[in-house]
C-alpha atoms as a PDB file:
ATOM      1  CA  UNK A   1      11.930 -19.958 -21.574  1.00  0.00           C
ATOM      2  CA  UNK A   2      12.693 -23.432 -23.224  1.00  0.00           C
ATOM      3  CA  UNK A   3      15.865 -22.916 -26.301  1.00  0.00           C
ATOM      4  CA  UNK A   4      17.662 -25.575 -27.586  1.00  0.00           C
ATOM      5  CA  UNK A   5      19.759 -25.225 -29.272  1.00  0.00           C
ATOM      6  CA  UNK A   6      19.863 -27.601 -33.008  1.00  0.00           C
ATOM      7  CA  UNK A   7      22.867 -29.925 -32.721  1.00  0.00           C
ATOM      8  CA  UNK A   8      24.596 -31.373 -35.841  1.00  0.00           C
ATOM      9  CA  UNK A   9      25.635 -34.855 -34.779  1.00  0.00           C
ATOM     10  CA  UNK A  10      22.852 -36.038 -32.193  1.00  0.00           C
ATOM     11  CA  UNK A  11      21.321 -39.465 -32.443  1.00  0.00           C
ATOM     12  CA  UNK A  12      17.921 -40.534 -30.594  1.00  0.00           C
ATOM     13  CA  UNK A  13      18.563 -43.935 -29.020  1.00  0.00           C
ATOM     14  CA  UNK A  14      15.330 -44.201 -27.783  1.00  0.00           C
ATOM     15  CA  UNK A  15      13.599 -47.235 -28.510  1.00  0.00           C
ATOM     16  CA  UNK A  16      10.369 -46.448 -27.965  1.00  0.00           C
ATOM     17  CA  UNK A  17       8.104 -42.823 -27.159  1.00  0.00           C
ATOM     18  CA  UNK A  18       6.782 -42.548 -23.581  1.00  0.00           C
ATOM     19  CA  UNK A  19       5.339 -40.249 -21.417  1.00  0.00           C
ATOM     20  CA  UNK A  20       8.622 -38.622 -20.804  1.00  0.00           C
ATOM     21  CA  UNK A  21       8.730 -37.436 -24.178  1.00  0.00           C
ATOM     22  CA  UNK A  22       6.067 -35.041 -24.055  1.00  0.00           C
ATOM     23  CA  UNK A  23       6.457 -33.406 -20.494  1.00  0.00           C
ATOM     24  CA  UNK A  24       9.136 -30.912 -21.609  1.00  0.00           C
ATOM     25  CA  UNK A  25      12.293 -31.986 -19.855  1.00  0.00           C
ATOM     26  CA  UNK A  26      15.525 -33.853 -21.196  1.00  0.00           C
ATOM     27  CA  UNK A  27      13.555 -36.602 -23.169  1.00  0.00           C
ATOM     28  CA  UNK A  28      11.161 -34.072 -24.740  1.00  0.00           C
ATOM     29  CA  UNK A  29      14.491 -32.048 -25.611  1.00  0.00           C
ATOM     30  CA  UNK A  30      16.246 -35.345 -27.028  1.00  0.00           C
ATOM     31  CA  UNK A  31      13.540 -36.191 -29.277  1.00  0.00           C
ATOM     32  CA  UNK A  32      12.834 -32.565 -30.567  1.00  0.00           C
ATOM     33  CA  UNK A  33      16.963 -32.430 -30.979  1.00  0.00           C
ATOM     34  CA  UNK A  34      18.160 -35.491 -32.306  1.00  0.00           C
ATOM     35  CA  UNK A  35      14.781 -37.146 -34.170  1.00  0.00           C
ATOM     36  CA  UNK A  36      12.828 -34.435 -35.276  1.00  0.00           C
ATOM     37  CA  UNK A  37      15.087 -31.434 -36.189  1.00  0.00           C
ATOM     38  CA  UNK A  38      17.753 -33.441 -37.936  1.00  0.00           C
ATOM     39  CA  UNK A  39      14.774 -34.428 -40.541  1.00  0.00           C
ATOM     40  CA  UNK A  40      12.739 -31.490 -40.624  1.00  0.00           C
ATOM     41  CA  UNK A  41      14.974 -28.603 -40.258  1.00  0.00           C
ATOM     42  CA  UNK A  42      17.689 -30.236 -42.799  1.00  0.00           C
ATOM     43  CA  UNK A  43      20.027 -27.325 -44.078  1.00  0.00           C
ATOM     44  CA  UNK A  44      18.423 -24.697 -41.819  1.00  0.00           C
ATOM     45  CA  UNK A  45      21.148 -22.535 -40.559  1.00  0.00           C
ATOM     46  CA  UNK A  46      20.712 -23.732 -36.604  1.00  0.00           C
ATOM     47  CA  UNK A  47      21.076 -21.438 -34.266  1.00  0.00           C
ATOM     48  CA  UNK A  48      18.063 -21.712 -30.791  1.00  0.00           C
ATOM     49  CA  UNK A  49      14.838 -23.146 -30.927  1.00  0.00           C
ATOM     50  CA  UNK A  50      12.472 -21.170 -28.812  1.00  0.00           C
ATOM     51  CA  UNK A  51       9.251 -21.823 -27.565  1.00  0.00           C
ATOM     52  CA  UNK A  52       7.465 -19.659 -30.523  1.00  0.00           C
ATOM     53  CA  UNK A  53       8.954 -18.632 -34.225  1.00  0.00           C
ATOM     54  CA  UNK A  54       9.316 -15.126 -35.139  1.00  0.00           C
ATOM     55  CA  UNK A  55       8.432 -14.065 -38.588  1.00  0.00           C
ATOM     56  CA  UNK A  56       8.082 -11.591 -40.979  1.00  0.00           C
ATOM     57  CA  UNK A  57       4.837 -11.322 -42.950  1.00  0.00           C
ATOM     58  CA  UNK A  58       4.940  -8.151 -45.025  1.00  0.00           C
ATOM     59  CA  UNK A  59       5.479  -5.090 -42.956  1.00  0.00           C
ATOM     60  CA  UNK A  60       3.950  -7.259 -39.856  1.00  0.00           C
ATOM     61  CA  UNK A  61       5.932  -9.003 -37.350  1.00  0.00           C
ATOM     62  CA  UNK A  62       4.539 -12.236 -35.417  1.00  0.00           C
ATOM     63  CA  UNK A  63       5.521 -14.613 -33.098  1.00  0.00           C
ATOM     64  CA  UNK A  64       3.623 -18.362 -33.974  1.00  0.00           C
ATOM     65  CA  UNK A  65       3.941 -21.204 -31.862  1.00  0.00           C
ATOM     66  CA  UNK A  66       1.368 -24.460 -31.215  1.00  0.00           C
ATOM     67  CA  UNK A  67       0.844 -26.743 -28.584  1.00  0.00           C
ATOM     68  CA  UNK A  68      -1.217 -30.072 -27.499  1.00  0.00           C
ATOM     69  CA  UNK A  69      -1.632 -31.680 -24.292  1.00  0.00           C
ATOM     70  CA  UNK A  70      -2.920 -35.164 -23.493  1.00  0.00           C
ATOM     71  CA  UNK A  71      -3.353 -35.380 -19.418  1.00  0.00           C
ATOM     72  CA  UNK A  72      -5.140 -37.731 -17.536  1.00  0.00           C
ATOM     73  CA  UNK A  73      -7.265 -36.966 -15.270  1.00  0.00           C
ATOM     74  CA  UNK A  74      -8.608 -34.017 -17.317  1.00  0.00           C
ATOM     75  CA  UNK A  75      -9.327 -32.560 -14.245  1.00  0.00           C
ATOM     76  CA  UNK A  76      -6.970 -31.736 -11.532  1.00  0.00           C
ATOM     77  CA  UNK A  77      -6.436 -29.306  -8.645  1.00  0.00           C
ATOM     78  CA  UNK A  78      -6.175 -25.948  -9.983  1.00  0.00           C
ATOM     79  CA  UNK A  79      -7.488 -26.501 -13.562  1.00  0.00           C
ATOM     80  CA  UNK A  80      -8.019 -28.589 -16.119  1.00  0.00           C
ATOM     81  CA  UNK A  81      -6.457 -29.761 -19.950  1.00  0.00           C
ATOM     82  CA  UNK A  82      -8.773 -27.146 -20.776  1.00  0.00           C
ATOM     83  CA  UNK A  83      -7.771 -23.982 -19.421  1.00  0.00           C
ATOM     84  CA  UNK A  84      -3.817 -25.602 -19.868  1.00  0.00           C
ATOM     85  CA  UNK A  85      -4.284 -25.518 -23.530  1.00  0.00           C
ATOM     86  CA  UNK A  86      -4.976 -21.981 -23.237  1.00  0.00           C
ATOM     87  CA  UNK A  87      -2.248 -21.036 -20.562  1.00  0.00           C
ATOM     88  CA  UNK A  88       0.850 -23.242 -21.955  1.00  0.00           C
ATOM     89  CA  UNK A  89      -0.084 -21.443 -25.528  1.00  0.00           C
ATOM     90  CA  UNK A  90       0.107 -18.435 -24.411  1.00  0.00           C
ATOM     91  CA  UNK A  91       2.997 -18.900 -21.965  1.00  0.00           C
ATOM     92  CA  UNK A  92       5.208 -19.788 -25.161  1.00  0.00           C
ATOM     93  CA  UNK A  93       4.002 -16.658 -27.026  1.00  0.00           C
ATOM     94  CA  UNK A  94       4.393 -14.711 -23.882  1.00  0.00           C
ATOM     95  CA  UNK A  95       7.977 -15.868 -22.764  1.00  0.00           C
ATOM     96  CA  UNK A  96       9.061 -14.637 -26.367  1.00  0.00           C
ATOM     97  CA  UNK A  97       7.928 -11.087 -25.583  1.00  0.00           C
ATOM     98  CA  UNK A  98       4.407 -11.637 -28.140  1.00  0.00           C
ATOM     99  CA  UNK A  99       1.258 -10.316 -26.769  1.00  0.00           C
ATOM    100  CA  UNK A 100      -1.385 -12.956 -27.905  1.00  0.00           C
ATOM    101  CA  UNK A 101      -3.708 -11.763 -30.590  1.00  0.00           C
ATOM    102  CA  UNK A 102      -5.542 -15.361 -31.448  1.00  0.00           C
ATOM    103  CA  UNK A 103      -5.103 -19.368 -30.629  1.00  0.00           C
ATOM    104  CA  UNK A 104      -5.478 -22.112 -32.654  1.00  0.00           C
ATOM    105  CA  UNK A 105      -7.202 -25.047 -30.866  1.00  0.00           C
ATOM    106  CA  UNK A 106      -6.112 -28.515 -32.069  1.00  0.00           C
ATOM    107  CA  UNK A 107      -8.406 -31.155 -30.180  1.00  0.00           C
ATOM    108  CA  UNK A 108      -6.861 -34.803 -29.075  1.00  0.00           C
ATOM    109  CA  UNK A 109     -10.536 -36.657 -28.384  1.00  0.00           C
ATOM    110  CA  UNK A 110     -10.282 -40.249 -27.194  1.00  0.00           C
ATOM    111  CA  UNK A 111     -12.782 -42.169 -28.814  1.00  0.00           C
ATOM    112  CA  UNK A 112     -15.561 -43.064 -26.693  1.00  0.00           C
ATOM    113  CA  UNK A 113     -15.329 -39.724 -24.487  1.00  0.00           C
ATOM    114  CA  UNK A 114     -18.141 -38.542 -22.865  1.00  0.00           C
ATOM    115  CA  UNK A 115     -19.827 -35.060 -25.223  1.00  0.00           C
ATOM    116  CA  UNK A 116     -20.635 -33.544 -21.631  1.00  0.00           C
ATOM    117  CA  UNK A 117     -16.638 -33.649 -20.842  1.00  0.00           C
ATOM    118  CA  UNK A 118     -15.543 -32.327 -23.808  1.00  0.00           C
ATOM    119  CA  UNK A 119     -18.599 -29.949 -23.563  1.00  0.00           C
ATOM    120  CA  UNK A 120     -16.924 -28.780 -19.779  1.00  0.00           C
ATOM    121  CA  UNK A 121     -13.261 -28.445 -21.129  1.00  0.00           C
ATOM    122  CA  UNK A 122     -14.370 -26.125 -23.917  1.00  0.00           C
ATOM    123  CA  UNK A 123     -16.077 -24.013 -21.691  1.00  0.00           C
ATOM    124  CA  UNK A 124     -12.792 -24.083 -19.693  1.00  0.00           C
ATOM    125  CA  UNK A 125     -10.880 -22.764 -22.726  1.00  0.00           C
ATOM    126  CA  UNK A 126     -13.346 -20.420 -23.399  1.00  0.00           C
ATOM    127  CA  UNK A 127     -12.926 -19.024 -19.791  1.00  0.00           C
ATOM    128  CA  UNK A 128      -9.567 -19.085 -19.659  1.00  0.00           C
END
């Protein structure tokens, strides 16, 4: 289960976004910790930032998270960005202790992508 924790003083130094950023290990925790929180979650009490949010909606209790990958090749051994959208979703709702109810799908399409590709990836998802 990913927490961080929100810090108070942390500065991003980075001068530029990369790959590292967005794989989930100590860049993707520096940017989340020192660029992003600091200006999004001004004034919010701190405290661990998990994988999915836990709220109260009425009498109902949820757990909401979101994801997006952007892999190349699409395809690799064992699966594809298709069925990962699924699994790293529901991963993050799962490692919270949520049993997944429904996904949001968010598509990333480079232009000039082939329909039959997409066409596979969303039958991937759909499998998964």
């Amino acid at each position: 289960m990913a927490i961080l924790t929100v810090p108070r003083t942390a500065t991003f130094r980075d001068v530029q976004i990369d790959m590292a950023h967005g794989a989930g290990g100590k860049a993707s925790r520096r940017l989340v910790e020192a660029l992003i929180v600091p200006h999004l979650m001004a004034g919010s009490a701190g405290g661990p930032l998990n994988d999915a949010a836990h709220l109260t909606v009425g009498a109902a209790e949820i757990a909401l998270t979101t994801d997006s990958f952007v892999v190349r090749p699409l395809r690799f051994p064992g699966g594809s960005i298709g069925d990962l959208a699924v699994n790293g979703t529901v991963n993050d709702l799962a490692v919270g202790g949520a049993v997944p109810l429904a996904l949001l799908c968010s598509l990333i399409i480079e232009a000039g992508t082939p329909t039959e590709v997409l066409r596979r990836e969303i039958e991937a998802m759909a499998a998964t």
